[in-house]
C-alpha atoms as a PDB file:
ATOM      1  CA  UNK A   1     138.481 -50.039  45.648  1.00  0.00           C
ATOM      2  CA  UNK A   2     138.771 -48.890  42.161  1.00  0.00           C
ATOM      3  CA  UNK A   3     136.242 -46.965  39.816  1.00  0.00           C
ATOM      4  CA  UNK A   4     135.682 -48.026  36.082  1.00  0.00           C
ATOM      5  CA  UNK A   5     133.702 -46.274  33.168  1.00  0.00           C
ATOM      6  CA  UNK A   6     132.854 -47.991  30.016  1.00  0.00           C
ATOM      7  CA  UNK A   7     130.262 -47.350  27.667  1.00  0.00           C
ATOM      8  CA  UNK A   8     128.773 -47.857  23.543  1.00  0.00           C
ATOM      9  CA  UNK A   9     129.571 -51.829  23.641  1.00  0.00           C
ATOM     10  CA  UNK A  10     126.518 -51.852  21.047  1.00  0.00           C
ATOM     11  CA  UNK A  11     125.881 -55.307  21.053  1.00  0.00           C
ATOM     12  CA  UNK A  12     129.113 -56.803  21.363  1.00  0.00           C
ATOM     13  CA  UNK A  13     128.553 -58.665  24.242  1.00  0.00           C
ATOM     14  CA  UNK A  14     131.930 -60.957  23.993  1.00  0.00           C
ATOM     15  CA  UNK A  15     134.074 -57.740  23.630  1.00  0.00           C
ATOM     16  CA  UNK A  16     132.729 -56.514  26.724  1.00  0.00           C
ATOM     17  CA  UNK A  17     132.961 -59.439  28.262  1.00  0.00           C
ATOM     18  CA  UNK A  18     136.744 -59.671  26.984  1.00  0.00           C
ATOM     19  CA  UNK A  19     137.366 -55.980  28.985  1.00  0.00           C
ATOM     20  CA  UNK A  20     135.533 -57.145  32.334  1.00  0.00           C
ATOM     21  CA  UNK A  21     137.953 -59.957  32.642  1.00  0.00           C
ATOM     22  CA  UNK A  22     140.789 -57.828  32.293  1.00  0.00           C
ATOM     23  CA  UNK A  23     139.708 -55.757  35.157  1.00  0.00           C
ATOM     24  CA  UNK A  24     139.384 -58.965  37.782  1.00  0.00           C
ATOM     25  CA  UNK A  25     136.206 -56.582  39.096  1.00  0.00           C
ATOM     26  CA  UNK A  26     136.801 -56.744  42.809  1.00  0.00           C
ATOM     27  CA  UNK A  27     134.218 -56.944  45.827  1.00  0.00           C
ATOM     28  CA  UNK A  28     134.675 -53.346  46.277  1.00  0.00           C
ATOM     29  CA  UNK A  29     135.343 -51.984  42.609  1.00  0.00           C
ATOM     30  CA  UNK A  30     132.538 -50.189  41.003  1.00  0.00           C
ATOM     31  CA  UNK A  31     131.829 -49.809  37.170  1.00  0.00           C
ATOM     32  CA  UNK A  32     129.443 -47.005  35.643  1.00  0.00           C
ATOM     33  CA  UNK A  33     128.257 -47.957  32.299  1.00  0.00           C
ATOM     34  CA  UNK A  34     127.380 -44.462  29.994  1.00  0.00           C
ATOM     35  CA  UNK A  35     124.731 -46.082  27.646  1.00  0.00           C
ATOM     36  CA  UNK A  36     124.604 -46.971  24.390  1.00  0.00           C
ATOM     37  CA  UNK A  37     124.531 -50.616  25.179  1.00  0.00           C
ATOM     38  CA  UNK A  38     122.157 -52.563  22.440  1.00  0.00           C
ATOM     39  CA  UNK A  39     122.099 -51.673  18.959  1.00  0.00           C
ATOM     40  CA  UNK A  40     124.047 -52.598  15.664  1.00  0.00           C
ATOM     41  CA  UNK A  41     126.109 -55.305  17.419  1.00  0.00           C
ATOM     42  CA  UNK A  42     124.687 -58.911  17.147  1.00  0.00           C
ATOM     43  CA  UNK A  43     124.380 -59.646  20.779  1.00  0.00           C
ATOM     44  CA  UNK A  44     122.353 -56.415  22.707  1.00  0.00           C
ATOM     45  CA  UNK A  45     119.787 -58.375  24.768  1.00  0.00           C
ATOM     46  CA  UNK A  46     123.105 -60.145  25.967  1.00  0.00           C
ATOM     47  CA  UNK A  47     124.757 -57.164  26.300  1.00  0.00           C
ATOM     48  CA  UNK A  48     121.915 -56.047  28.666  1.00  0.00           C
ATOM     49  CA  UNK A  49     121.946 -59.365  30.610  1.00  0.00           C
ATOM     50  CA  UNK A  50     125.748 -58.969  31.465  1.00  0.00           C
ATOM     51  CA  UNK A  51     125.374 -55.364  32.300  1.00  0.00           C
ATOM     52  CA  UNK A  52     122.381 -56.226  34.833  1.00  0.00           C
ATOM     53  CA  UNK A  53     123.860 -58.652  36.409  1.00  0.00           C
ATOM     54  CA  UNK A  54     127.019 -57.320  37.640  1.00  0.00           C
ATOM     55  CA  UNK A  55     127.164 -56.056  41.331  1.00  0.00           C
ATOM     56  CA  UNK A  56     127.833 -52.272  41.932  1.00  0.00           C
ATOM     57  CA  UNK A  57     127.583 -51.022  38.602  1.00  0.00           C
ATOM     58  CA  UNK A  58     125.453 -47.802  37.871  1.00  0.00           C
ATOM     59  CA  UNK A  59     124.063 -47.278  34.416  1.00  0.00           C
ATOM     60  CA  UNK A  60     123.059 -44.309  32.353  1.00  0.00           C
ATOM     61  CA  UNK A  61     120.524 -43.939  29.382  1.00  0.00           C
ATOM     62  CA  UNK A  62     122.144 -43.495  25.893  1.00  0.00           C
ATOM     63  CA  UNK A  63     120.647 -42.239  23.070  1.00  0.00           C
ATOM     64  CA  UNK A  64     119.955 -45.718  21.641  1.00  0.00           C
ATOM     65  CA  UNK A  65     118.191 -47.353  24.421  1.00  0.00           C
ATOM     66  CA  UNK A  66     116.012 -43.668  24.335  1.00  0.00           C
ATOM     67  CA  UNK A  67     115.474 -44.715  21.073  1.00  0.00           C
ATOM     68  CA  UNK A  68     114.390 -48.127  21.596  1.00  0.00           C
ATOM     69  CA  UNK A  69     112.053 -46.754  24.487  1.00  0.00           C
ATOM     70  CA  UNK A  70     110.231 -44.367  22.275  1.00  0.00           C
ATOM     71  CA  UNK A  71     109.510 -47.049  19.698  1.00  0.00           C
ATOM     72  CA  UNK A  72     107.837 -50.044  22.431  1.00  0.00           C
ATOM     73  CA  UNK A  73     106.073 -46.721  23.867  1.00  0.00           C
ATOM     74  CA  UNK A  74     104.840 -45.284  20.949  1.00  0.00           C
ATOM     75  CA  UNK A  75     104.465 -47.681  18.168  1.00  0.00           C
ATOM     76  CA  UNK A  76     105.241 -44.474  15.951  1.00  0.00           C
ATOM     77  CA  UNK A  77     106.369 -45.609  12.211  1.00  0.00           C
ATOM     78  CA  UNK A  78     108.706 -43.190  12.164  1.00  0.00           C
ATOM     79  CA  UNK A  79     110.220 -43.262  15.705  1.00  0.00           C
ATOM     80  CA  UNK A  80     110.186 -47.311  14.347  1.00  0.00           C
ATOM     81  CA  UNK A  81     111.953 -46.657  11.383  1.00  0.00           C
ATOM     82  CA  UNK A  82     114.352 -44.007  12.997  1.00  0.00           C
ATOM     83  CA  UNK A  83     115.264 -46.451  15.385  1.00  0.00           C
ATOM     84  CA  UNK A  84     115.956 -49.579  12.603  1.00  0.00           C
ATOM     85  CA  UNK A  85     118.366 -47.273  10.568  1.00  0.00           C
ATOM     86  CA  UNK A  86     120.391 -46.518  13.441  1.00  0.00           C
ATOM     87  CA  UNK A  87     120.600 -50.456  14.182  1.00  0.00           C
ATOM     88  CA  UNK A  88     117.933 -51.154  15.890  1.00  0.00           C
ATOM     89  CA  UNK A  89     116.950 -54.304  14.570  1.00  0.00           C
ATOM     90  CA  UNK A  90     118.860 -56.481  16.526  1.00  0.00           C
ATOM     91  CA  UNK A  91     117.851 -55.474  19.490  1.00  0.00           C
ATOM     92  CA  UNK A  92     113.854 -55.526  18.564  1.00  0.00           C
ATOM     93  CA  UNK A  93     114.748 -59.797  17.556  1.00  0.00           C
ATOM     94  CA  UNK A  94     116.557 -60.111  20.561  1.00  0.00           C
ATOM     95  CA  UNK A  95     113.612 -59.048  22.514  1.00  0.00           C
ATOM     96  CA  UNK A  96     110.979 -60.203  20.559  1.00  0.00           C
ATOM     97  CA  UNK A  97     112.734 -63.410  21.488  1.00  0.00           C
ATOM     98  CA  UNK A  98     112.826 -63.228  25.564  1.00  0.00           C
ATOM     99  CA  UNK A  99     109.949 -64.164  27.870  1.00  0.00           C
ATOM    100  CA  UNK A 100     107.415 -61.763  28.850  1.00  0.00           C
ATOM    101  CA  UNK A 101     108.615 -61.507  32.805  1.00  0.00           C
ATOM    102  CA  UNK A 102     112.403 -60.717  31.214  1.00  0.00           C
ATOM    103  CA  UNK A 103     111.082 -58.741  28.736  1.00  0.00           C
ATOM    104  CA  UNK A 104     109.413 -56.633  30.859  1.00  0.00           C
ATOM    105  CA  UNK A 105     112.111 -56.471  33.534  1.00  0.00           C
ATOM    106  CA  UNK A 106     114.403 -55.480  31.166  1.00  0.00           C
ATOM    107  CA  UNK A 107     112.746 -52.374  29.003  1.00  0.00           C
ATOM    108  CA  UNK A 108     111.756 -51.313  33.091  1.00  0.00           C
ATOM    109  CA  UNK A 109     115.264 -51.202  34.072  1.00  0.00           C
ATOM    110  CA  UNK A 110     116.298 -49.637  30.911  1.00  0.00           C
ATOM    111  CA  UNK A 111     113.320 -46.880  31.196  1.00  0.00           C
ATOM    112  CA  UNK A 112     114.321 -45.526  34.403  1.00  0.00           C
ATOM    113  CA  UNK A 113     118.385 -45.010  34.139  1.00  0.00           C
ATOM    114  CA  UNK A 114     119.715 -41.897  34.859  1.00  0.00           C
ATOM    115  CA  UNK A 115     121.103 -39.246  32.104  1.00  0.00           C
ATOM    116  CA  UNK A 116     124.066 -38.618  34.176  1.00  0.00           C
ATOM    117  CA  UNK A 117     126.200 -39.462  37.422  1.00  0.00           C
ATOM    118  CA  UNK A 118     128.590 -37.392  39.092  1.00  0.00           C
ATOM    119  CA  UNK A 119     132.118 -39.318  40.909  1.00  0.00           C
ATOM    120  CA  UNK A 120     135.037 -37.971  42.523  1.00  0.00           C
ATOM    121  CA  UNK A 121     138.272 -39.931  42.369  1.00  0.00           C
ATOM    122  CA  UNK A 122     141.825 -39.219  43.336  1.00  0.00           C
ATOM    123  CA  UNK A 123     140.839 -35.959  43.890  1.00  0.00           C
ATOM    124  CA  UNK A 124     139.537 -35.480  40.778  1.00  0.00           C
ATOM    125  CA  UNK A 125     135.584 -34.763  40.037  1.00  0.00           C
ATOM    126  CA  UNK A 126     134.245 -36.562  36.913  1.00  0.00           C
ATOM    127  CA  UNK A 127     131.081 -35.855  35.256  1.00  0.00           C
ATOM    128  CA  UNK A 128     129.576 -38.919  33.108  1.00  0.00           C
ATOM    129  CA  UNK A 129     127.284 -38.189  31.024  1.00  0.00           C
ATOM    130  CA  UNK A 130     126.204 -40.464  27.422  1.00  0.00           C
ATOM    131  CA  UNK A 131     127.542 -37.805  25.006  1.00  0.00           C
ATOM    132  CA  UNK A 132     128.326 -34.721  26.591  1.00  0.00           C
ATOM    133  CA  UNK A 133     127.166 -31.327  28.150  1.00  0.00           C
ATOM    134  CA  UNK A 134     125.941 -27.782  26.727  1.00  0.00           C
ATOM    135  CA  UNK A 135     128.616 -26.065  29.395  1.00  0.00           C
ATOM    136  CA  UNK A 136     127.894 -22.437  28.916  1.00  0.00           C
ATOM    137  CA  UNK A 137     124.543 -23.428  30.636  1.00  0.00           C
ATOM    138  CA  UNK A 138     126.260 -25.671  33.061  1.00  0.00           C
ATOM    139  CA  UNK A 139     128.699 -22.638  34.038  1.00  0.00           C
ATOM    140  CA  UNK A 140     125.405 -20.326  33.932  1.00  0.00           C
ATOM    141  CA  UNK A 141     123.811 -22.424  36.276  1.00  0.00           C
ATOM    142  CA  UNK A 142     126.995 -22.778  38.332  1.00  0.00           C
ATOM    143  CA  UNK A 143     127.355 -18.973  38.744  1.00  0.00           C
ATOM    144  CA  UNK A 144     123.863 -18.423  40.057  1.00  0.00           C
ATOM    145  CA  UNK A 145     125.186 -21.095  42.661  1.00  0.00           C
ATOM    146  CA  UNK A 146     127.899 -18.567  43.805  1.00  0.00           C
ATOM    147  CA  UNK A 147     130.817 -20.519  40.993  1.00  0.00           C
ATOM    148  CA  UNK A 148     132.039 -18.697  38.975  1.00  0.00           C
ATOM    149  CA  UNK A 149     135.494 -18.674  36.888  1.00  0.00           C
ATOM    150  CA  UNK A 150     137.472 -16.397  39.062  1.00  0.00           C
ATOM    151  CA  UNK A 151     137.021 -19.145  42.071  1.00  0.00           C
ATOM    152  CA  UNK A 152     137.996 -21.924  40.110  1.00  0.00           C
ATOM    153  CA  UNK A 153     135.266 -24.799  40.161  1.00  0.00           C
ATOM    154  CA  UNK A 154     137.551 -27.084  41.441  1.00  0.00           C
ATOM    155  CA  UNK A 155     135.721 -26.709  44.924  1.00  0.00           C
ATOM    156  CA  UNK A 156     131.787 -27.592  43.723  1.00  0.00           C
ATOM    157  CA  UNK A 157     130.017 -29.823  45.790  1.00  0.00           C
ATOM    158  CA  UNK A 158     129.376 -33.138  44.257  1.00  0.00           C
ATOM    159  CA  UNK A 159     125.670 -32.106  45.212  1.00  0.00           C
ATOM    160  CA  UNK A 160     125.837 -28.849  43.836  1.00  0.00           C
ATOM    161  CA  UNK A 161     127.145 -29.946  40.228  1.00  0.00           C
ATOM    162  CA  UNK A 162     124.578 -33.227  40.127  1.00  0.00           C
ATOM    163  CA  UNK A 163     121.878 -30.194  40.362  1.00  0.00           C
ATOM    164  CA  UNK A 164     123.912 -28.003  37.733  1.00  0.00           C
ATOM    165  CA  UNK A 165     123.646 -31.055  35.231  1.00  0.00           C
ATOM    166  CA  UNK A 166     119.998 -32.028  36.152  1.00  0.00           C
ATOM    167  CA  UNK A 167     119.067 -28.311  34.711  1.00  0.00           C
ATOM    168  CA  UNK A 168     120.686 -29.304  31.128  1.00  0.00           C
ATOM    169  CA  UNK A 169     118.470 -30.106  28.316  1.00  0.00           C
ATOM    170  CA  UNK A 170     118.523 -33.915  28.130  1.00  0.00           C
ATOM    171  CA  UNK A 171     118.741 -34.039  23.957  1.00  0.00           C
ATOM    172  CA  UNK A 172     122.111 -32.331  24.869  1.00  0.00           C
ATOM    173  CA  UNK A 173     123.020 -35.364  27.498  1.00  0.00           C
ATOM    174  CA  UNK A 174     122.217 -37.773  25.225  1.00  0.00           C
ATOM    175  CA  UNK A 175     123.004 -36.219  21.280  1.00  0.00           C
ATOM    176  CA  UNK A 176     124.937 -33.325  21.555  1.00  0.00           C
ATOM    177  CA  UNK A 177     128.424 -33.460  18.987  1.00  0.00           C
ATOM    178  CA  UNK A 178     130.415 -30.852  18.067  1.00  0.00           C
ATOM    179  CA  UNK A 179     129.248 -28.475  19.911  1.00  0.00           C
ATOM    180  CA  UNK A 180     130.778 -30.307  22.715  1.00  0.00           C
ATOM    181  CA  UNK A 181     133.977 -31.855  21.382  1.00  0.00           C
ATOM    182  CA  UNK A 182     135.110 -28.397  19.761  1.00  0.00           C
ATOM    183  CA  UNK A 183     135.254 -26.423  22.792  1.00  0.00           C
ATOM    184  CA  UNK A 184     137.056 -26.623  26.349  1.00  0.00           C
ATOM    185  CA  UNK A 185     133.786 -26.988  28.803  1.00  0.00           C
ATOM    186  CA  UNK A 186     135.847 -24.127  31.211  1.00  0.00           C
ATOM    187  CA  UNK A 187     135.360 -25.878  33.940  1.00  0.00           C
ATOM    188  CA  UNK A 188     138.888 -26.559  34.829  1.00  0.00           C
ATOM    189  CA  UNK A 189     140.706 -23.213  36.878  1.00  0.00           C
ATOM    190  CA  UNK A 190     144.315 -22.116  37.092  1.00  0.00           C
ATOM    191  CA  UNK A 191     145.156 -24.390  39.609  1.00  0.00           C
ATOM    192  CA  UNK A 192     144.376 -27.486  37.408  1.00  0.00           C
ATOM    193  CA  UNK A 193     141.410 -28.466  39.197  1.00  0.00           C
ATOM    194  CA  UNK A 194     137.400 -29.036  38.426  1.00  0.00           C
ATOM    195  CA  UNK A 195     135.543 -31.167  36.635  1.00  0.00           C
ATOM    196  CA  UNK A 196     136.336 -33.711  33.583  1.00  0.00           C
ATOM    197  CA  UNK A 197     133.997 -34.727  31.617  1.00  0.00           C
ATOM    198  CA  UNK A 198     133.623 -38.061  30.368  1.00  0.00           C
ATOM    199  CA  UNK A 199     131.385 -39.445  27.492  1.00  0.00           C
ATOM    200  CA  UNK A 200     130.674 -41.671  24.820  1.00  0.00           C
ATOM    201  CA  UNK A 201     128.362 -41.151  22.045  1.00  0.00           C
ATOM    202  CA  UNK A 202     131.005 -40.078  19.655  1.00  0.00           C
ATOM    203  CA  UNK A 203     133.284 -43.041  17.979  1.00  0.00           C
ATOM    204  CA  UNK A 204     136.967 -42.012  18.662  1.00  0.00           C
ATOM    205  CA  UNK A 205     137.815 -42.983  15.073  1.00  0.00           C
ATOM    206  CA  UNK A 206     135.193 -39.519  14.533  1.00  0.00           C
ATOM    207  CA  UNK A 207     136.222 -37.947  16.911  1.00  0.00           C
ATOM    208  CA  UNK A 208     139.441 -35.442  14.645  1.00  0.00           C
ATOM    209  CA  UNK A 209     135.939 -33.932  13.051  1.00  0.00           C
ATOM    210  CA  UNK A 210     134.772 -32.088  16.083  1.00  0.00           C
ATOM    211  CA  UNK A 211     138.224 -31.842  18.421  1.00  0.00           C
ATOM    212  CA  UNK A 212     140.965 -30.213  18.958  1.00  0.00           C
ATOM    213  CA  UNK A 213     143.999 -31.294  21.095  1.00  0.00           C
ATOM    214  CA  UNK A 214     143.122 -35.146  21.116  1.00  0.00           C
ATOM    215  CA  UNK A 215     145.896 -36.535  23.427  1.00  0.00           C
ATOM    216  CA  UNK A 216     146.847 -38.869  20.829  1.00  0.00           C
ATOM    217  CA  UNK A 217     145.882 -40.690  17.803  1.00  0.00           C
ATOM    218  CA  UNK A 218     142.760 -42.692  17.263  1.00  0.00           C
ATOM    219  CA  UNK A 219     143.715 -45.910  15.964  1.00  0.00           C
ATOM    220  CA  UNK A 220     146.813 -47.948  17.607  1.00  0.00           C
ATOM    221  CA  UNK A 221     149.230 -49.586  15.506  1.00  0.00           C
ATOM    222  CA  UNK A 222     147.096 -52.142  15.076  1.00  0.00           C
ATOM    223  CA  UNK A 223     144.405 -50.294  13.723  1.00  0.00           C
ATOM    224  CA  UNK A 224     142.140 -50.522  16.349  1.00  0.00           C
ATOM    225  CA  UNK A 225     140.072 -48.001  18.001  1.00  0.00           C
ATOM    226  CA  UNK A 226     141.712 -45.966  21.391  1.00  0.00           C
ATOM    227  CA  UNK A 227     139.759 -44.231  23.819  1.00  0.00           C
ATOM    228  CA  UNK A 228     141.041 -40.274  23.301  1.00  0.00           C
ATOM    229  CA  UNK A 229     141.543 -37.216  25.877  1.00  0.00           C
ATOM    230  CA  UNK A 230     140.406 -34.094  24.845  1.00  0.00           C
ATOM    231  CA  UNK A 231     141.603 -30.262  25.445  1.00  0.00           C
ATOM    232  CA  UNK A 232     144.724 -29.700  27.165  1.00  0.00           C
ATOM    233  CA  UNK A 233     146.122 -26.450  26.353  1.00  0.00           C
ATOM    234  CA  UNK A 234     146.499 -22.939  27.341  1.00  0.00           C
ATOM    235  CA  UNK A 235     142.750 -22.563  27.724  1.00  0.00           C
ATOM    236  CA  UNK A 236     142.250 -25.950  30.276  1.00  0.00           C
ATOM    237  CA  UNK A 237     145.493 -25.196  32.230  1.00  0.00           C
ATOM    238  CA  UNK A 238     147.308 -28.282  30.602  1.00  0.00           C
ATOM    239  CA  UNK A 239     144.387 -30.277  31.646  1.00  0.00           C
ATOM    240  CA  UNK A 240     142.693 -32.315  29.306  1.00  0.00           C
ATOM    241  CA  UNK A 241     139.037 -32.100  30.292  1.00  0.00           C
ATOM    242  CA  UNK A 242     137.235 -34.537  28.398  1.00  0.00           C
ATOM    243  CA  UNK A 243     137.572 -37.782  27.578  1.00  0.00           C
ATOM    244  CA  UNK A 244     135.885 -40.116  24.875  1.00  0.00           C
ATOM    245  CA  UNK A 245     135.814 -43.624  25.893  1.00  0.00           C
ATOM    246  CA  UNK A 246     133.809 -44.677  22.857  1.00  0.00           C
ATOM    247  CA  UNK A 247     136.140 -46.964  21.165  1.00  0.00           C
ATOM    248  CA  UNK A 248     133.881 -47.673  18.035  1.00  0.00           C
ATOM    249  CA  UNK A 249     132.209 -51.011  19.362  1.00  0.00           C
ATOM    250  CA  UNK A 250     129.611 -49.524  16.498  1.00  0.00           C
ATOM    251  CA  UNK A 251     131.748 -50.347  13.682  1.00  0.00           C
ATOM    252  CA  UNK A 252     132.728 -53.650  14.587  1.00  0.00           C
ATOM    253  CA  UNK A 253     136.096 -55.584  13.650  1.00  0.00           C
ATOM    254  CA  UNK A 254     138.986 -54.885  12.739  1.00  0.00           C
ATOM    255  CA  UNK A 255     138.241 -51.098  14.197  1.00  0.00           C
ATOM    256  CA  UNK A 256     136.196 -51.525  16.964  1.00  0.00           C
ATOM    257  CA  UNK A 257     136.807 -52.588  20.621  1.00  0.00           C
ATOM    258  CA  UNK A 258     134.971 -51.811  23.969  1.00  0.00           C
ATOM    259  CA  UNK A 259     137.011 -50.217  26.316  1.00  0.00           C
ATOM    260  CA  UNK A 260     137.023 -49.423  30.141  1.00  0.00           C
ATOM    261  CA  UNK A 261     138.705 -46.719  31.737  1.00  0.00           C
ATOM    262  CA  UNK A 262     140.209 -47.142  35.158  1.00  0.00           C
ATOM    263  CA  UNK A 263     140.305 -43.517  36.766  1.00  0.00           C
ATOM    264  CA  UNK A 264     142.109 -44.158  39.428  1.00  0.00           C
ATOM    265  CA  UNK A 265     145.055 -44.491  37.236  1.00  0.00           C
ATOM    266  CA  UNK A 266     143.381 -43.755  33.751  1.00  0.00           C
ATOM    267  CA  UNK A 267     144.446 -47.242  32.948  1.00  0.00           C
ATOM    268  CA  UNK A 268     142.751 -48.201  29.721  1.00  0.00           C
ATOM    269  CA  UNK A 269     141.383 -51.925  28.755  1.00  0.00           C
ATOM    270  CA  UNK A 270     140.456 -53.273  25.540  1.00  0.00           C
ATOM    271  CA  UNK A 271     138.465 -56.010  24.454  1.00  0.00           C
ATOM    272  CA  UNK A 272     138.897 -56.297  21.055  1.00  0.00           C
ATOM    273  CA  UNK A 273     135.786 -56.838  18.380  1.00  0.00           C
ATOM    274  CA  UNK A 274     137.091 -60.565  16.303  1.00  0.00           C
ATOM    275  CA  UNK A 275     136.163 -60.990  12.895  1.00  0.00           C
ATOM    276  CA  UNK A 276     132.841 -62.526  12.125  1.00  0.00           C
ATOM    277  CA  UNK A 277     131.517 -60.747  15.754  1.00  0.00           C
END
């Protein structure tokens, strides 16, 4: 059994579909999907067929289908034009275009996903989450739980940290930046262990704005878009404890890929964005 994370294909359904066949997704592999799926890209409705269909994948809201959802709910010019400058057009044709039963199947689906998910692999716990986490509140929370730093929150119940993150402000889950990027989250103790933190949201090739100690550069050799650890230093133990697997789908070729992170391993795969896509 393996566990993969992807997430911000935008649109770019054969990218996506380029990654999946890398993986050879098993019978017991599962794949958690951190939002951000329609949008900009030419193929979203697509994107949302492939993503629904697969078997044991688990899918979280990103701030781009919250978009789209305020727009069919509201009708709101401005949540409308919001929406269509931040790509949105595609995805209103592509829907305009299904039947009503898929139509409505679809914006259901999409309107009740989760803002977060909580994993533990190899030891490891990982928090996914669409862009990120406000942790002074999450530690705040944790320390009314009986967590604090001097016990290390490598030893947080799965249970107890779903409820820490269920307490966060969900405009943080979905939007939150810098605030987030430029600061270790403190979760991880002396001993190395406690929670990562892994999100989208932010393109990589952004991502030297907001960061410090990005494990490596953002575009390969190539030019293309990686995915990026985030934080390992003095403060996180050597541990970096976020990750941004965002590999600017957004901005298309020659820069943009959709990538999926195997954490069993942290084995990274690419499907690459071709020209014209």
């Amino acid at each position: 059994m393996a566990t993969y994370v992807t997430s911000d294909a935008h649109g770019h359904v054969r990218a996506l579909d380029r990654a999946l066949e890398q993986i050879s997704f098993g019978d017991d592999d599962e794949l958690y999907v951190l939002g951000d799926m329609i949008d900009r890209g030419p193929d979203p409705v697509e994107v949302l067929r492939l993503v629904h269909s697969l078997p044991r994948t688990y899918v979280l809201m990103g701030n781009h289908e919250s978009m789209m959802l305020s727009t069919l709910a509201t009708g709101d010019q401005v949540d409308l034009l919001t929406w269509e400058m931040n790509g949105g057009s595609t995805t209103a044709a592509g829907l305009d275009a299904c039947g009503h039963q898929e139509y409505v199947e679809l914006v259901d689906w999409i309107d009740n996903l989760p803002l977060y998910d909580v994993v533990e692999v190899g030891g490891r716990t990982y928090l996914l989450v669409h862009a990120g986490i406000d942790a002074l509140a999450l530690r705040g929370y944790l320390a009314t739980a009986g967590f604090g730093p001097s016990e290390g929150y490598g030893s947080v119940p799965a249970d107890v940290l779903r409820e820490a993150v269920s307490r966060q402000d969900p405009d943080d889950l979905l939007w939150i930046r810098g605030e987030f990027w430029g600061e270790p989250t403190g979760l991880v103790g002396p001993d190395g262990k406690g929670p990562v933190v892994i999100a989208g949201h932010t393109p990589t090739v952004l991502l030297a704005r907001y960061a410090q100690g990005m494990s490596r550069r953002v575009l390969d050799e190539d030019g293309h878009a990686c995915m990026v650890e985030v934080g390992a230093s003095w403060d996180t133990f050597g541990v970096a404890d976020r990750i941004d697997i965002d590999c600017s789908a957004a901005a298309g070729a020659p820069a943009g890929r959709v990538g999926i992170l195997r954490l069993d391993d942290r084995r990274i795969f690419y499907g690459a964005i071709e020209a014209g896509e």
